[in-house]
Protein backbone atom coordinates (compact mmCIF):
# COMPACT_ATOMS: atom_id res chain seq x y z
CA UNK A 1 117.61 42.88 -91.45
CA UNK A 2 115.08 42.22 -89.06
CA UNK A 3 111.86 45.20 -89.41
CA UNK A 4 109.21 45.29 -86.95
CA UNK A 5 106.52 47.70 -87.86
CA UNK A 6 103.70 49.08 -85.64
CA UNK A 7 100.43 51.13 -86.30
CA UNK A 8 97.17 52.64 -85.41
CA UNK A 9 94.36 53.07 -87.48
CA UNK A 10 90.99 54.73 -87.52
CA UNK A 11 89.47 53.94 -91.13
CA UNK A 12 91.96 52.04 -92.48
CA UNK A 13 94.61 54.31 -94.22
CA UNK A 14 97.52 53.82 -92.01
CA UNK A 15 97.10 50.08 -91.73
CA UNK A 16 97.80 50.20 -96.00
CA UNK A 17 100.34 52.12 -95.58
CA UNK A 18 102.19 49.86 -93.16
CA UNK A 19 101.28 46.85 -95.09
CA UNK A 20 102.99 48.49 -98.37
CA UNK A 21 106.18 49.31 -96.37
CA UNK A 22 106.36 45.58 -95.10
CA UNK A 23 105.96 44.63 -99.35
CA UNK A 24 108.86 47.22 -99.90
CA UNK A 25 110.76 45.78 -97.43
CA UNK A 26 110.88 42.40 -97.47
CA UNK A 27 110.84 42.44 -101.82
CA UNK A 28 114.81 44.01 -100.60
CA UNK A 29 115.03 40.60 -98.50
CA UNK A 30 114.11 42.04 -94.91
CA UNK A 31 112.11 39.98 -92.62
CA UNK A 32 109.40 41.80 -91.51
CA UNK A 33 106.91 41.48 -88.57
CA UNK A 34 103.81 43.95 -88.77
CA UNK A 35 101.68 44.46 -86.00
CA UNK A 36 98.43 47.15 -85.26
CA UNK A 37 98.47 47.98 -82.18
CA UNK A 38 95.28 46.88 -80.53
CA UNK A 39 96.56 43.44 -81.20
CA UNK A 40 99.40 43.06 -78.05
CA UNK A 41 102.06 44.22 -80.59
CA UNK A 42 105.52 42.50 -79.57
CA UNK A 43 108.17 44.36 -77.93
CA UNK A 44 110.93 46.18 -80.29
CA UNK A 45 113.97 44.59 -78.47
CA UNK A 46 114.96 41.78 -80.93
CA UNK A 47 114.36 43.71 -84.27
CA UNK A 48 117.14 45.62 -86.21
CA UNK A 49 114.87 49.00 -87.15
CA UNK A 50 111.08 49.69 -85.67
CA UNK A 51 108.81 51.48 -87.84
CA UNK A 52 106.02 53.12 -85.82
CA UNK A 53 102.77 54.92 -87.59
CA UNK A 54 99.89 56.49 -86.84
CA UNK A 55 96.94 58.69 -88.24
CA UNK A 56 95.88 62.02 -86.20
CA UNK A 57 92.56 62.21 -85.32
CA UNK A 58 91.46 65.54 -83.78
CA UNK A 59 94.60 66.71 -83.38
CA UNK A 60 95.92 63.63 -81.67
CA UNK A 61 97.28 60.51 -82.52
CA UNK A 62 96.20 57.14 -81.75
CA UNK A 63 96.21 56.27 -77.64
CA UNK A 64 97.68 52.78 -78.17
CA UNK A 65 100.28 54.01 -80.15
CA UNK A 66 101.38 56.97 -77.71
CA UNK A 67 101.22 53.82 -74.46
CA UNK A 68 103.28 51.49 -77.06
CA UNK A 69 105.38 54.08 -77.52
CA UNK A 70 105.92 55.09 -74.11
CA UNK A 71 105.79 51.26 -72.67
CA UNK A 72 109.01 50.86 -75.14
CA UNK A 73 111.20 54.33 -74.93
CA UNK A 74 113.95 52.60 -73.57
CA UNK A 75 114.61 50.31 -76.47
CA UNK A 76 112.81 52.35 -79.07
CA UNK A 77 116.14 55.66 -78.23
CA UNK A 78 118.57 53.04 -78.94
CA UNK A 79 117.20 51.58 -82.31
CA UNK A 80 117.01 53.29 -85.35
CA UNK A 81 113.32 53.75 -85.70
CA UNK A 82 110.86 56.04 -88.24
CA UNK A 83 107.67 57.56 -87.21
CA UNK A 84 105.22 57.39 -89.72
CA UNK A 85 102.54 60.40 -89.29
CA UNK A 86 99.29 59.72 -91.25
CA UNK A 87 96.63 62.47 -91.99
CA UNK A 88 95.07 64.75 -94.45
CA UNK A 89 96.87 68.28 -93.98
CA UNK A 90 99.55 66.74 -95.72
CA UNK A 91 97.40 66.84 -98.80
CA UNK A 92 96.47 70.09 -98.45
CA UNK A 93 97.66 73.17 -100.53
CA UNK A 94 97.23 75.14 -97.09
CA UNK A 95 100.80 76.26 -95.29
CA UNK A 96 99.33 76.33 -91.94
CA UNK A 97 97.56 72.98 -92.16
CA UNK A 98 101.28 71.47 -93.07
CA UNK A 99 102.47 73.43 -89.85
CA UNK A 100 99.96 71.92 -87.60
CA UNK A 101 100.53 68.53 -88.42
CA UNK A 102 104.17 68.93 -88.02
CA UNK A 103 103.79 70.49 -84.28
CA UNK A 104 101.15 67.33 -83.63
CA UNK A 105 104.62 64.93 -84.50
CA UNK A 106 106.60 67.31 -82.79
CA UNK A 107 104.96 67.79 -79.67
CA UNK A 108 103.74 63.29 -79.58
CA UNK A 109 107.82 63.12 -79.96
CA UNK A 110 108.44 65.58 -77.02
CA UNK A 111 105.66 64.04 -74.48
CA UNK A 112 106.90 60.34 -75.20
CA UNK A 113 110.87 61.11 -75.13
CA UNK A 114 111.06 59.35 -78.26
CA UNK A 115 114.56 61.03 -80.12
CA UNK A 116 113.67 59.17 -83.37
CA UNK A 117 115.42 61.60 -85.70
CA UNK A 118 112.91 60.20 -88.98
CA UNK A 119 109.23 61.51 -89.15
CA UNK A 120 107.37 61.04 -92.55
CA UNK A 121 104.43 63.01 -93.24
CA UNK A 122 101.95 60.99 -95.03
CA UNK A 123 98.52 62.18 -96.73
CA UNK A 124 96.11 59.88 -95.81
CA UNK A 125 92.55 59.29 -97.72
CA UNK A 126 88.83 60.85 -97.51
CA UNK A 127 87.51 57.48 -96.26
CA UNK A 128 83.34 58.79 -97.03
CA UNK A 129 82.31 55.21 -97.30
CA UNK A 130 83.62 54.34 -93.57
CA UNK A 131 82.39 57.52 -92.13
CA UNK A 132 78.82 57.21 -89.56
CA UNK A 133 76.62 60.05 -91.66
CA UNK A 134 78.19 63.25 -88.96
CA UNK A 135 81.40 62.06 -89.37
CA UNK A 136 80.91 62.55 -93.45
CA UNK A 137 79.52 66.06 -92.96
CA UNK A 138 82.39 67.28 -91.15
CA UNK A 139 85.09 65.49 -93.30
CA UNK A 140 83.04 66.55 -96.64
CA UNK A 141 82.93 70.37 -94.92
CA UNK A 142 86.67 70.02 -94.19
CA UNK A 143 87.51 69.05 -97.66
CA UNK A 144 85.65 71.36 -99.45
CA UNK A 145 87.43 74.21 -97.39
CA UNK A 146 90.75 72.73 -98.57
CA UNK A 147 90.30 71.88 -101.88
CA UNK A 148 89.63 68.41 -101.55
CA UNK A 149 87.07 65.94 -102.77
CA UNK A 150 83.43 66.16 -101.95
CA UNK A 151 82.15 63.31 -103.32
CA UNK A 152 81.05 61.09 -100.40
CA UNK A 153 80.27 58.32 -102.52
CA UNK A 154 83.67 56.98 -102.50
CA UNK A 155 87.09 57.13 -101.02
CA UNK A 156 89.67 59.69 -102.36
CA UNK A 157 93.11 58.50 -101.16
CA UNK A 158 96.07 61.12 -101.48
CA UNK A 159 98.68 59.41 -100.35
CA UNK A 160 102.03 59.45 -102.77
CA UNK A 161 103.18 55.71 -102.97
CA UNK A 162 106.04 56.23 -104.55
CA UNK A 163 107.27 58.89 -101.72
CA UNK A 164 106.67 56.78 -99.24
CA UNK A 165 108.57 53.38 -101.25
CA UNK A 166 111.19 56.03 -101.43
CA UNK A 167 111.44 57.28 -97.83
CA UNK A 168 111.57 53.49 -96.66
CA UNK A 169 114.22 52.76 -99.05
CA UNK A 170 116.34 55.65 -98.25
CA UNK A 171 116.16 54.98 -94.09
CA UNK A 172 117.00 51.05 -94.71
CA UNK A 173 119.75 51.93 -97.00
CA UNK A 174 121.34 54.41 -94.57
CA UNK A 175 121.05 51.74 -91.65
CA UNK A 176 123.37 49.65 -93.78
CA UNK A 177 126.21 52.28 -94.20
C-alpha cells in the first residue's frame, strides 16, 4: 500500500511522531512518502491512505496544515485518511483538558469538511530546551498546574509509542479487509 503522511510541527514532537508511523509502516512493507508541511507537501491523489498530523498550539492547530487540508478536501473525503492530533492535554489527568482537545479536532474537522472518521489523540512532550525563556515560564506554569514536569532543564515526552504503533496498525489492517 501506498501511505502518504503529512504534518506540522512547532518544537518538534509531531514531526517524531510521523517519522515513527512511516518506520511502522513500511517495516509491514508499505511504501511511504512523509512530508511537513512547510515543505510544498505533494497532493494525496495517488496514495492508497493519507495520514495527516498536527500539534495545537493555543488552541489551534497548525495554519499549513488547516490550507493543506482544505486545498485537498476533495480527494482527502474519498480516501481513507487518519488525523493525528498532537498536544499535551492528552497527558493530563484533567477531564476537561481531554474535552478541550477533543472539541479543537472536532471543530478543525467541521471548518475544513474533512469526514475522516479516525482522529488519534496523541500526548506530545514538554519541549523546555526549545522554548525562548517566556515560552518556558508559561509551559513550566502550565505543567505544574497539571501535574506535569517542571524541570526545564530537559524535555519530558509523554507520548505512548506503543499506542500509537497500535492505532497505525489497527487503521492499515482494516483498510485491507
Amino acid at each position: 500500500m501506498k501511505i502518504l503522511i503529512i504534518y506540522g510541527t512547532v518544537e518538534g514532537q509531531t514531526r517524531k511522531i510521523a517519522r515513527f508511523m512511516e518506520n511502522v509502516l513500511q517495516e509491514k512493507g508499505h511504501q511511504v512518502v512523509i512530508a511537513n508541511a512547510v515543505e510544498d507537501p505533494p497532493v494525496p491523489n495517488n496514495f492508497d491512505a493519507v495520514l495527516v498530523g498536527s500539534s495545537i498550539h493555543i488552541h489551534k492547530y497548525n495554519t499549513l496544515i488547516k490550507d493543506y487540508v482544505q486545498e485537498n478536501i476533495d480527494i482527502l473525503n474519498q480516501k481513507p485518511s487518519a488525523f493525528f492530533s498532537v498536544s499535551m492535554a492528552v497527558a493530563s489527568d484533567i477531564k476537561e483538558e481531554h474535552e478541550e482537545a477533543s472539541q479543537i479536532a472536532k471543530d478543525f474537522l467541521k471548518d475544513t469538511t474533512w469526514n475522516t472518521k479516525t482522529v488519534w489523540h496523541i500526548a506530545g512532550a514538554l519541549k523546555y530546551t526549545k522554548y525562548n525563556y517566556f515560552k518556558k515560564l508559561i509551559m513550566r506554569s502550565i505543567a505544574k498546574k497539571e501535574g506535569g514536569s517542571v524541570d526545564t532543564s530537559q524535555d519530558h515526552e509523554y507520548t505512548d509509542w506503543s499506542k500509537v504503533k497500535e492505532d497505525v496498525l489497527h487503521f492499515i489492517t482494516n483498510l485491507k479487509t
